[in-house]
Structure formats: C-alpha cells, structure tokens
Protein backbone atom coordinates (compact mmCIF):
# COMPACT_ATOMS: atom_id res chain seq x y z
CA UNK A 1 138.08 144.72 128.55
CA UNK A 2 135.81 141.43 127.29
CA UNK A 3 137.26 139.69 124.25
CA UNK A 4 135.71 138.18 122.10
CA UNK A 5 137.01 134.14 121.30
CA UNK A 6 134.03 133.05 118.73
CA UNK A 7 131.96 135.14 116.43
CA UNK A 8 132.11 133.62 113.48
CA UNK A 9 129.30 132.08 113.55
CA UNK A 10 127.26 135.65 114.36
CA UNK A 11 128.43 136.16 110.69
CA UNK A 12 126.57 132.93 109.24
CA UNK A 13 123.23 134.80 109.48
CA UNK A 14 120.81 134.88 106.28
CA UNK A 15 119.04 137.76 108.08
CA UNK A 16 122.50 139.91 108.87
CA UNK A 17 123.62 139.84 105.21
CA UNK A 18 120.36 140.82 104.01
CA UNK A 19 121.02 143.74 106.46
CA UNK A 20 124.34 144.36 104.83
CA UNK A 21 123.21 143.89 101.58
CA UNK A 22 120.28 146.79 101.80
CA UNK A 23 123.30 149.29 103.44
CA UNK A 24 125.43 148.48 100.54
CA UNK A 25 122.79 149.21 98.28
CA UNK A 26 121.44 152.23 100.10
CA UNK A 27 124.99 153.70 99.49
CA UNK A 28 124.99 152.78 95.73
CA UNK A 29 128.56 152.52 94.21
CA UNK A 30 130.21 151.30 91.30
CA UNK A 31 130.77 147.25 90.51
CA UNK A 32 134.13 145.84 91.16
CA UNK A 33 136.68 143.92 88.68
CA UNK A 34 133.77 141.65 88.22
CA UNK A 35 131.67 143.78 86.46
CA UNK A 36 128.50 143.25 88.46
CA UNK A 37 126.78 145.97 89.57
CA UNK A 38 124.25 146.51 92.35
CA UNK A 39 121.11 145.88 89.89
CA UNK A 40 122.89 142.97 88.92
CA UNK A 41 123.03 141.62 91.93
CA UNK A 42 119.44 142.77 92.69
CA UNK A 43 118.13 140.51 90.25
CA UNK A 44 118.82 137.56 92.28
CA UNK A 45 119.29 139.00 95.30
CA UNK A 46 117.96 135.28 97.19
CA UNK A 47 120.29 132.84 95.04
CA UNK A 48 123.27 135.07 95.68
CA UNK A 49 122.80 135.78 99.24
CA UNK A 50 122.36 131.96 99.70
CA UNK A 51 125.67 131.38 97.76
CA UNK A 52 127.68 133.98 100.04
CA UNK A 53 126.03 132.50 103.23
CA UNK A 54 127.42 128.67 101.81
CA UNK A 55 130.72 129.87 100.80
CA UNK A 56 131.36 131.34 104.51
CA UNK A 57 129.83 128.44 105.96
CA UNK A 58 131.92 126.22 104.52
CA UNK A 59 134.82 128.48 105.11
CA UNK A 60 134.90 128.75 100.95
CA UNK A 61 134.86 132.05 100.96
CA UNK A 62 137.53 134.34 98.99
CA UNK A 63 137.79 137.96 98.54
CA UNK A 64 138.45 139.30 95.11
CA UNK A 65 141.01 141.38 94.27
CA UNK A 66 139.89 145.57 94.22
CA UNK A 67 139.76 147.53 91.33
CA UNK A 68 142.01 150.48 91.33
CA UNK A 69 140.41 154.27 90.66
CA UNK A 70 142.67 157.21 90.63
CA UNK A 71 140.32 160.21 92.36
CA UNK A 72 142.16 163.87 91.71
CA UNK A 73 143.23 166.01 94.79
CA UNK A 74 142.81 169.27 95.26
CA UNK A 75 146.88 169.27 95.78
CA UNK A 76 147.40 168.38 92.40
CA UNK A 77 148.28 164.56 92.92
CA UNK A 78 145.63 161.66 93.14
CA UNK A 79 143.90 159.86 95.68
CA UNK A 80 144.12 156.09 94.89
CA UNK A 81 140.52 154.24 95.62
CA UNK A 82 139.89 150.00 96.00
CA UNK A 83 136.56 149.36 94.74
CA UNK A 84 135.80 145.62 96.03
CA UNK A 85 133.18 143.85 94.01
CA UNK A 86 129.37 143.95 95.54
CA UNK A 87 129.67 140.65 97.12
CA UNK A 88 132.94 141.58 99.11
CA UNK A 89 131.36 144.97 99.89
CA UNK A 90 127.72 142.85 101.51
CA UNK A 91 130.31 140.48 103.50
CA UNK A 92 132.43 143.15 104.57
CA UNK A 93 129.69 145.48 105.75
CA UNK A 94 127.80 142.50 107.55
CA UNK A 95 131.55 141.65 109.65
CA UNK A 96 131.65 145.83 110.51
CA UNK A 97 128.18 145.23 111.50
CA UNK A 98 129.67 142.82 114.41
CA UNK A 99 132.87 145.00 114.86
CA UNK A 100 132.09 148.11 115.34
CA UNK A 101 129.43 147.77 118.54
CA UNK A 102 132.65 146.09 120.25
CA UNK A 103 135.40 148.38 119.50
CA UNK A 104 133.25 151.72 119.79
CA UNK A 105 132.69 151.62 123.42
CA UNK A 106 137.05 151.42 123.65
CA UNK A 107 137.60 154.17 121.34
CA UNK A 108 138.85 157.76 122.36
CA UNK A 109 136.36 160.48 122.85
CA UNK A 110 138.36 163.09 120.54
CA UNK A 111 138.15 160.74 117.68
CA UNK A 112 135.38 161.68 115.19
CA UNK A 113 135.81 160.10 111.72
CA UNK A 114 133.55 157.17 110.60
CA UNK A 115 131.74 156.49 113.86
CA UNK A 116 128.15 156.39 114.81
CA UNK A 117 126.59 159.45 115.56
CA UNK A 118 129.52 161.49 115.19
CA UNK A 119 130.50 163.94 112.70
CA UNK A 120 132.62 166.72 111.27
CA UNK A 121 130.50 169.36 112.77
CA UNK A 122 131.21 167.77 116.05
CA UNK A 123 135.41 167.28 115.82
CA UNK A 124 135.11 171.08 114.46
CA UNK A 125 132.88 171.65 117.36
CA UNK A 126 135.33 169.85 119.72
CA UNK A 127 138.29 171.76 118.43
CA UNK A 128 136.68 175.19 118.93
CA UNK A 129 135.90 174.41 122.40
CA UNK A 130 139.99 173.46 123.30
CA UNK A 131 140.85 177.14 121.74
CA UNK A 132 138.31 179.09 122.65
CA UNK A 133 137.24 178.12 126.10
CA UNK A 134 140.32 175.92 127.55
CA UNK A 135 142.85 178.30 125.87
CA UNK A 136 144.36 175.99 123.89
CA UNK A 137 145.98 178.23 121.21
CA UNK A 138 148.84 176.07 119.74
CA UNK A 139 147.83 173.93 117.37
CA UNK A 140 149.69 170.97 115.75
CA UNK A 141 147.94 170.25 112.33
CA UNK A 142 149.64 167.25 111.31
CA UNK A 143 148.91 165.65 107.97
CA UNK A 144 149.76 161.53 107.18
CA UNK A 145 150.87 160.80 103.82
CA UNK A 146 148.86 158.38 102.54
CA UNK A 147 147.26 157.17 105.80
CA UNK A 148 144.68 154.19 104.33
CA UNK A 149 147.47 153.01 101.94
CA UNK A 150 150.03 152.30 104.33
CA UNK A 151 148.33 150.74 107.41
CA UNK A 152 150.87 148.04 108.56
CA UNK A 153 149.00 144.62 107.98
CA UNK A 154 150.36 142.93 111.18
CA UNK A 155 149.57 146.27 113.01
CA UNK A 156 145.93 146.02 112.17
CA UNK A 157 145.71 142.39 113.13
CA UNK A 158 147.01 143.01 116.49
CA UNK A 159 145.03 145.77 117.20
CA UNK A 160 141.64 143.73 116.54
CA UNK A 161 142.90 141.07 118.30
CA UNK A 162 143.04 142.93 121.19
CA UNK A 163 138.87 142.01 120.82
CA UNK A 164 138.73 139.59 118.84
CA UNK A 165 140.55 136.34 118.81
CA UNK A 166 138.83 134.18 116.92
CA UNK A 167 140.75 132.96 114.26
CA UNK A 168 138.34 132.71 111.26
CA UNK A 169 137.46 135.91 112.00
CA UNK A 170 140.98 137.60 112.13
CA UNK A 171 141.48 135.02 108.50
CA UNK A 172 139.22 137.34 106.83
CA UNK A 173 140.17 140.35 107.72
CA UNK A 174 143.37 139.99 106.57
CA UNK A 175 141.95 138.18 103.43
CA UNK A 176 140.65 141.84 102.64
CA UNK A 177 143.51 143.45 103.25
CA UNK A 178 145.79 141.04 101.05
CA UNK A 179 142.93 140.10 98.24
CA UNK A 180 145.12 142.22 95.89
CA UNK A 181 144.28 145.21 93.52
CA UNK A 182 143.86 145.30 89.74
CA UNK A 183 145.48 147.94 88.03
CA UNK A 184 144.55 147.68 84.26
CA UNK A 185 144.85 144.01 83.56
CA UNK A 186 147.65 143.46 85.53
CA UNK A 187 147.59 141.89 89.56
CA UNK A 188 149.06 143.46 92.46
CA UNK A 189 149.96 142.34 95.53
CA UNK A 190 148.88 144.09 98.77
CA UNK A 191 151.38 144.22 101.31
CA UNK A 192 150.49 146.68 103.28
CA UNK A 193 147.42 149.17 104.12
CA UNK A 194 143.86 148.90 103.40
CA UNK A 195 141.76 149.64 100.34
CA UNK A 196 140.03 153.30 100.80
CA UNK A 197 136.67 152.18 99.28
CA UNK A 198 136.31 149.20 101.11
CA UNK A 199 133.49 149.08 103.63
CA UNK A 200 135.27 148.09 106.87
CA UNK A 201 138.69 150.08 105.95
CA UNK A 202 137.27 153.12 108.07
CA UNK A 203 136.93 150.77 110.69
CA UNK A 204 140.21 149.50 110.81
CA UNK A 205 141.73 153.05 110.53
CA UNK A 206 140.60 153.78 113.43
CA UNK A 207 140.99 150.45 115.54
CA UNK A 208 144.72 151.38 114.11
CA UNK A 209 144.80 154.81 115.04
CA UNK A 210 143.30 154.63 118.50
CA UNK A 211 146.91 153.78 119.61
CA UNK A 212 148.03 157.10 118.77
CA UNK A 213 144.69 158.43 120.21
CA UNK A 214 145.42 156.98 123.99
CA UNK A 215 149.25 157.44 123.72
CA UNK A 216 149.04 161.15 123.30
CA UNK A 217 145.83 160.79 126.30
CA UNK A 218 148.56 159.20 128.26
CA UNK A 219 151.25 161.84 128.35
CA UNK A 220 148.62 164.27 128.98
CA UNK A 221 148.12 165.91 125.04
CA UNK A 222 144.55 166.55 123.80
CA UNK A 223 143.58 165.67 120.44
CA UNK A 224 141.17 166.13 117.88
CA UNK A 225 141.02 163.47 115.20
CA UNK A 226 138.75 162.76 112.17
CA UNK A 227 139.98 159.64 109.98
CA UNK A 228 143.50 160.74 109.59
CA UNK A 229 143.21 164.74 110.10
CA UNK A 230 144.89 165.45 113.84
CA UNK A 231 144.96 168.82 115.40
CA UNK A 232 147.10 168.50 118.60
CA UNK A 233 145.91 171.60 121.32
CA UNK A 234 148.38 172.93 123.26
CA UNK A 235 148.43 176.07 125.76
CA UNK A 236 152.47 177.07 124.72
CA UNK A 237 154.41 177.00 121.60
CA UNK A 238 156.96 174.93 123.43
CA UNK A 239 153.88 172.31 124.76
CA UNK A 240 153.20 172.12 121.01
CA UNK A 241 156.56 171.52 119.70
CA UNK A 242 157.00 169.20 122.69
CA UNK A 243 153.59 167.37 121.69
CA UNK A 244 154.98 167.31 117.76
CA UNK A 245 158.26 165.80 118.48
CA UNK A 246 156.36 162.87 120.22
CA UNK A 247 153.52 162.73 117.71
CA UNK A 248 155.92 162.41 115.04
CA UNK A 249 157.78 159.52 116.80
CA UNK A 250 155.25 157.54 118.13
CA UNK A 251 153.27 157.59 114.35
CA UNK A 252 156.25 156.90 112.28
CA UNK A 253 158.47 154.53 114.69
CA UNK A 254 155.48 152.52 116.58
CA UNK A 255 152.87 152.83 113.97
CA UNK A 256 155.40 152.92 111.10
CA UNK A 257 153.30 155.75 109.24
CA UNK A 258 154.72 158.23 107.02
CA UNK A 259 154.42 162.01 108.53
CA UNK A 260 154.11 165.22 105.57
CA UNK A 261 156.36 167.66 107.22
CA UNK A 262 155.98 169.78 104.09
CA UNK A 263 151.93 169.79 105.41
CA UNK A 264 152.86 169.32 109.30
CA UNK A 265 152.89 172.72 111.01
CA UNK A 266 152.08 175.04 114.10
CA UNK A 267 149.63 177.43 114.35
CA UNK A 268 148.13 179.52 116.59
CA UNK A 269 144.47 180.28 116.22
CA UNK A 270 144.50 184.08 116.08
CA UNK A 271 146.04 182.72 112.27
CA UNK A 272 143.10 180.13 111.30
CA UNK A 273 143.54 176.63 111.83
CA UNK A 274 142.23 175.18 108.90
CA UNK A 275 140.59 171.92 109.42
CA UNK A 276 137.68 169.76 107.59
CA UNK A 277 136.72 172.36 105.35
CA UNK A 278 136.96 175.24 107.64
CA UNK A 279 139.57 177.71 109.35
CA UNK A 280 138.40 178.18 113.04
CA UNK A 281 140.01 181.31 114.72
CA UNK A 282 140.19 182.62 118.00
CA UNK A 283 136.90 184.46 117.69
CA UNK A 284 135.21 183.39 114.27
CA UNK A 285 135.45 180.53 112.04
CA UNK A 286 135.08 181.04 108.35
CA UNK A 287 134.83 178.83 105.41
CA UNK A 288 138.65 177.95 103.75
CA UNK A 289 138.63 179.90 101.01
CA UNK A 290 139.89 176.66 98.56
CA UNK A 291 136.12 175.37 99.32
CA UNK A 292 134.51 178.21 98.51
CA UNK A 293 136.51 178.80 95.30
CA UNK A 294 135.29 174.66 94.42
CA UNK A 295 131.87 175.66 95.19
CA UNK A 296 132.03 177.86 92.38
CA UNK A 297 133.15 175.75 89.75
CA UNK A 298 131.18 173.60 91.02
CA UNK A 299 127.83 176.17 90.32
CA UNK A 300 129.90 177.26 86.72
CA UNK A 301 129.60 173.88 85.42
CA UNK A 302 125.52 173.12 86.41
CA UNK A 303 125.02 177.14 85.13
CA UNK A 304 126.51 177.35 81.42
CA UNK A 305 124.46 179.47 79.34
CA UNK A 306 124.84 177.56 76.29
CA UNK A 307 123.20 174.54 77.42
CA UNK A 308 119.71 175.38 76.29
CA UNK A 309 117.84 173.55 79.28
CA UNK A 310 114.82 175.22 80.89
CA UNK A 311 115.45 177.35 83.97
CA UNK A 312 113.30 175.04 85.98
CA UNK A 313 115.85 172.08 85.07
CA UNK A 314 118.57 173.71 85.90
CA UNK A 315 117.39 174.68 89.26
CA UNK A 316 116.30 171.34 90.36
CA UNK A 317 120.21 169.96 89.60
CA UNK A 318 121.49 172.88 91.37
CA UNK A 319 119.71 172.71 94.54
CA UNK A 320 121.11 169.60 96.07
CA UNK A 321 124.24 171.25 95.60
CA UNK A 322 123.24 174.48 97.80
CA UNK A 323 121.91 172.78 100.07
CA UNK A 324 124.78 170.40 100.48
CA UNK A 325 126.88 173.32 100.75
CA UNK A 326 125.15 175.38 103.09
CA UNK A 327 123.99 172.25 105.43
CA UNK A 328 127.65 171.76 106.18
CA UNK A 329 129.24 174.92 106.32
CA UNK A 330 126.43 176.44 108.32
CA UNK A 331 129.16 175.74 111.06
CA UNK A 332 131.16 178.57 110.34
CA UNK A 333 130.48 182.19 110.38
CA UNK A 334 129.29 183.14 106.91
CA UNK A 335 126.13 184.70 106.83
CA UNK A 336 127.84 187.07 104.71
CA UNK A 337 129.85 184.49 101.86
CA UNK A 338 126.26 182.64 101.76
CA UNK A 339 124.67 185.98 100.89
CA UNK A 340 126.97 187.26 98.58
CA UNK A 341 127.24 183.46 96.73
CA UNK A 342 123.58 183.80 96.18
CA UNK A 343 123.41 187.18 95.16
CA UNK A 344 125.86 185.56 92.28
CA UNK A 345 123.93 182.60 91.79
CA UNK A 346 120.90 184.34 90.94
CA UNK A 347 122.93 186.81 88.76
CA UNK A 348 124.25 183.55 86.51
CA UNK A 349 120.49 182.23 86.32
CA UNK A 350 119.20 185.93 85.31
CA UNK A 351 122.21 185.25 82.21
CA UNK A 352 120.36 182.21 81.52
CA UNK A 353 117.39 183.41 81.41
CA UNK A 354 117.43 186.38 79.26
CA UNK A 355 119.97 183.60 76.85
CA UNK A 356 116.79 181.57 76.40
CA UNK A 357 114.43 185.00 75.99
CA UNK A 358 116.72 185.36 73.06
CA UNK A 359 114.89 188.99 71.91
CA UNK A 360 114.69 191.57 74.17
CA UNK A 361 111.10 192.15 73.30
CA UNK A 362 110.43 189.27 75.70
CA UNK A 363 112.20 190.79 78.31
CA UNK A 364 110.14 194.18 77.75
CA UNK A 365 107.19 192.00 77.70
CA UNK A 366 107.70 190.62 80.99
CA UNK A 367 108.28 194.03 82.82
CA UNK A 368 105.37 195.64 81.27
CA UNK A 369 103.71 192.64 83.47
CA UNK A 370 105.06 194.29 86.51
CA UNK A 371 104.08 197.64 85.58
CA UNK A 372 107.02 199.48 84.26
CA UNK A 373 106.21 202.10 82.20
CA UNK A 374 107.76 204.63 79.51
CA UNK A 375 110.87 203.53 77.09
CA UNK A 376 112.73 200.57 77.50
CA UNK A 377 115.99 200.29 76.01
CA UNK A 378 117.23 197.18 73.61
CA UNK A 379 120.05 194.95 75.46
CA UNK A 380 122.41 192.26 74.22
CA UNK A 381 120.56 189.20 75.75
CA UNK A 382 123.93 186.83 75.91
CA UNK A 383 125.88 189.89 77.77
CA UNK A 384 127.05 188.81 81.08
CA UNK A 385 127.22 192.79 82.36
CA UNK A 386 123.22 193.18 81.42
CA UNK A 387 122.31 190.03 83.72
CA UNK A 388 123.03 192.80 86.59
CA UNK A 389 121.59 195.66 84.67
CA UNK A 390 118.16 197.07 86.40
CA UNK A 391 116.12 195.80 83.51
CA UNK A 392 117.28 191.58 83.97
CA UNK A 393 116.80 192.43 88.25
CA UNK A 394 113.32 193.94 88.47
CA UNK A 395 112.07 191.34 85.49
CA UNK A 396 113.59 188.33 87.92
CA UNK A 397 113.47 189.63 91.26
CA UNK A 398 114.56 187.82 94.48
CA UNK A 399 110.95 186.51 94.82
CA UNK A 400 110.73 185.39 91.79
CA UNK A 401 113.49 182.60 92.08
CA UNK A 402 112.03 181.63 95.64
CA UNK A 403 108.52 181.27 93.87
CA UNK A 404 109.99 179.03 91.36
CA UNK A 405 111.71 176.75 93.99
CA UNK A 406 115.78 178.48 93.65
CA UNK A 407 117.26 177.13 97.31
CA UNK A 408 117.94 179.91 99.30
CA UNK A 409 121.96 179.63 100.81
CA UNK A 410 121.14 182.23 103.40
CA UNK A 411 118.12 180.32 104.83
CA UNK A 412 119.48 178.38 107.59
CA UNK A 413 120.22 182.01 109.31
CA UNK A 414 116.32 182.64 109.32
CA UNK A 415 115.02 179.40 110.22
C-alpha cells in the first residue's frame, strides 16, 4: 500500500481549481452563509480563483462555517444538509480531485455509493446476483441513524492517514469537518461527522466505512453497500443473525455509529428486500410501492387543471420527470406499472385539455376532424370521469400525445 507523505503542493494548481471550479458549477447549488452564489462568483471567476490559490499558498486558507437546510424524509423526520459557501465547495472538490484516484483502487468491490463509474443499478445488480444465483436468501438490511452526521472526527483522520500523511493536507480536512454550521444566526460547533452537502463528505464516508466493508470480507460475510444502505447476504437464517450480531458490534463499538434496530431487520427474498428504490425478490424485482406512490404526486402537482398553461408547456416540464423515472427504475420488472402510469398520465392531460377547450363544441369540432359522424352528446368539460369517456380518448388518442412530444414511460421496453 504506497502512502502518500506530500501533496499539498498538487493542490496549489491554478489549472486544478479551475477544474474544480467548472464541476462545482456544472452541479449548480445554492450559495452558502455568505450569500454568494455561483453567478456571483462567475463574474470574477480569475480574481477569485487567484485569491483561493494565495490563501492556500500561504497556508491562509479558512473554511467557513455551513449553512444548515432541513430536507423532509419520507419517514416523517428531516434530513439535515451543510451547504458550504462556493469557495469551500471549488477547494474541496479540487482536494477529492487528488483523493479519490488514491483511495479508489483500496476500496471494497461491494461498495457502490459515490464512486466513479459505479451506480445504484449496479449495487442492485450486485445484490440480485448473491440471491438469485449464489443462493444467498437471508438478507440483513441494516439502516445507520444518521450516518454523515455522526462520522467520528478522529476516525476519519485515521482512516486517510492510512494514505495520506501529509500534514497540511490532513489540517484541512479536518478544517472542513470542524468549520462549524450556522443555524439561523446563531454558531455551532462541529464535533463530530461531516456536512451532507459538502463535496468531499461522500468521500470520506466511504474511506470511513471501508473498515466495516473489509471486516465483514474478513470473517467471510458478503456485502452490498451504497453510501450508508448495507444488505448483508447470507445462505441461513442463523449465518444472518450470526453476520447481524457482528455487524452491529463492529459499527457501533469500533466505528462508534448509531444502528436503527427499529429499521434493522431480516429478510428473506421470497418477501422483497427493499433496497435503493426497489424490492428485489427471488424471481422479480418490482418498484417499492412508496416510490411509485411519490411519482404520483410528483405528476399531480406539474398536472393541475386549474393552472391555465398550454398543453405543450406542461408537457415539456413533465418529461424530464418521466424520463427520470423510467431511466432508473427500468431495473426492475415493471413493464406493466410503466404502462398503467401512462395510461393515467395521459388520462390527467386529456382533463387538461378539454379544461382549456372550455365548450364542448370544440371538442365536437375536433372529432368531426377525425371523421366521427352522427350526434354527439354535450359533456361537463372540468369532469374528471369524462377525461376517460370515448369522446376525450378518440379526440386525443395515444398518437396524438407522441406527435406532440408526451415521453413515453413504456419506451425503454421497445427500444
């Protein structure tokens, strides 16, 4: 295993924190405690790329403190974001930009989260493989309570300096993970985990959590980890109690992490294993129904009737969602949800259509386009029944809404 004694000075490059700086801004974001945005920065980009590069040259440098944003859970409870300001975010991406090459090759080959060229398809991938084709039927899913806020500061620290050693380097690492976090106008202190929002947080998770990774390796347990979801496979129900009781101990004793047991279970496959989104079987693996239900709501609020938009509008802001959707959870078997959820897609945009037709005689105007003969009956137009009735379907047919661009879910099944 090489360490690494100087590589500072690989961070005092002009030409790596322009590199930083255009991933930061490729992945947008909000502006710290500071109040300076991306564009803001952007308007001097040279001048305060020149200032960041003297400050760490002159070993100047100091991390603000985060700002605190509450995100809501699907649980009911809140996930608790660090947003660092832009210039923390450019210094800490350019110092993952020298981490991560070193500490990838080390890493274990079950863990997925945050790394290059890996992905959730792949850890769900990984996982199907253990039940399916090694019969590995016993599944620990084990859940962390708060995994990013409770990272063990001297933990981390020894972990990179299993790499690294050089001292300015491991002096602002832990300058990020102690810079503090603002919670309305009042300063607190960090004294322990690292800020989820921060650039090179990922990285450290998993420099933490490879520990766990080779220790369960060791005494022969294989794993499946992305960030700080961990399915544990197991051929017995007694192997997976075994391989909890040792989990359990070796996160919360060693690593001095905080296991849910309410969360923390075992399953066997031929009851779904839910993990990243999904619920993998023993034969099939469908989308969790929670995900499917957000997907909805998601749809309800871009496909209100009352908002008066153009269908055209509406359509273009919905698509990135269904595509989104179906991109990842093409995964699973669900040729049949993706029909059905289009099928009720295209019933909500027929609602809003014949809601902007206002009169029925432009409806009957429209069909006698296509054709249709003899009497046509008078609807209510804002009447969520008569978007299904025969009249709204043969006016707006299937082909219609692929003519006028409508993102087909079921599409990646005929490609």
């Amino acid at each position: 295993m090489r360490v690494h004694y100087s590589l500072y000075g690989r961070l005092l490059s002009k030409s790596l924190l322009h590199e930083a700086y255009k991933q930061v801004a490729r992945r947008k974001g909000a502006a710290g405690i500071d109040g300076q945005s991306l564009r803001d920065f952007a308007q001097d980009v040279e001048g305060n790329l020149n200032r960041l590069l003297l400050e760490l040259q002159g070993k100047r440098y100091q991390a603000q403190p985060v700002r605190r944003v509450e995100i809501p859970k699907d649980d009911g409870g809140v996930r608790l974001l660090g947003i660092p300001c832009v210039r923390d975010r450019i210094v800490q991406q350019a110092l993952m930009m020298l981490l991560q090459p070193i500490f990838e090759e080390d890493f274990h080959p079950s863990s997925y989260g945050y790394r290059p060229r890996r992905s959730c398809h792949d850890a769900i991938n990984k996982a199907t493989v253990f039940m399916r084709d090694y019969g590995r039927c016993w599944v620990v899913d084990m859940d962390l309570s708060k995994c990013f806020d409770t990272l063990n500061h001297d933990l981390i620290i020894q972990g990179v300096r299993k790499r690294i050693t050089d001292g300015s380097v491991l002096a602002l690492i832990r300058q990020f993970l102690q810079s503090g976090v603002m919670v309305g106008d009042g300063l607190e202190a960090t004294l322990s985990g690292s800020p989820q929002g921060g650039v090179i947080s990922p990285l450290l998770a998993n420099i933490y959590l490879d520990a766990f990774d080779q220790e369960m390796e060791r005494r022969g347990h294989r794993i499946v980890r992305y960030a700080d979801d961990i399915l544990i496979l197991c051929t017995s129900k007694a192997g997976a109690e075994n391989a909890l009781n040792i989990a359990v101990h070796y996160l919360e004793k060693t690593l001095k992490l905080t296991v849910n047991t309410t969360k923390t279970h075992i399953v066997h496959s031929d009851d779904g294993v839910k993990f990243l989104g999904v619920e993998i079987g023993s034969r099939y693996t469908f989308i969790q129904t929670k995900k499917v239900k957000a997907f909805k709501q998601r749809v309800k609020q871009l496909t209100r009737r009352n908002t008066g938009k153009p269908l055209l509008e509406i359509i273009k802001q919905l698509n990135p969602v269904l595509r989104g959707f179906e991109n990842y959870f093409k995964i699973a078997n669900c040729k049949r949800v993706l029909k059905d959820l289009s099928a009720w897609i295209r019933r909500r945009l027929r609602a809003i259509q014949l809601t902007l037709y206002k009169k029925p005689s432009r409806l009957h105007r429209r069909l006698r386009q296509f054709g249709i003969t003899g009497k046509l009956t008078f609807i209510k137009m804002n009447s969520w029944r008569n978007s299904n009735c025969p009249m709204a379907t043969m006016a707006m047919r299937n082909s219609w809404f692929e003519e006028i661009g409508l993102y087909d879910l079921p599409s990646c099944f005929t490609r």
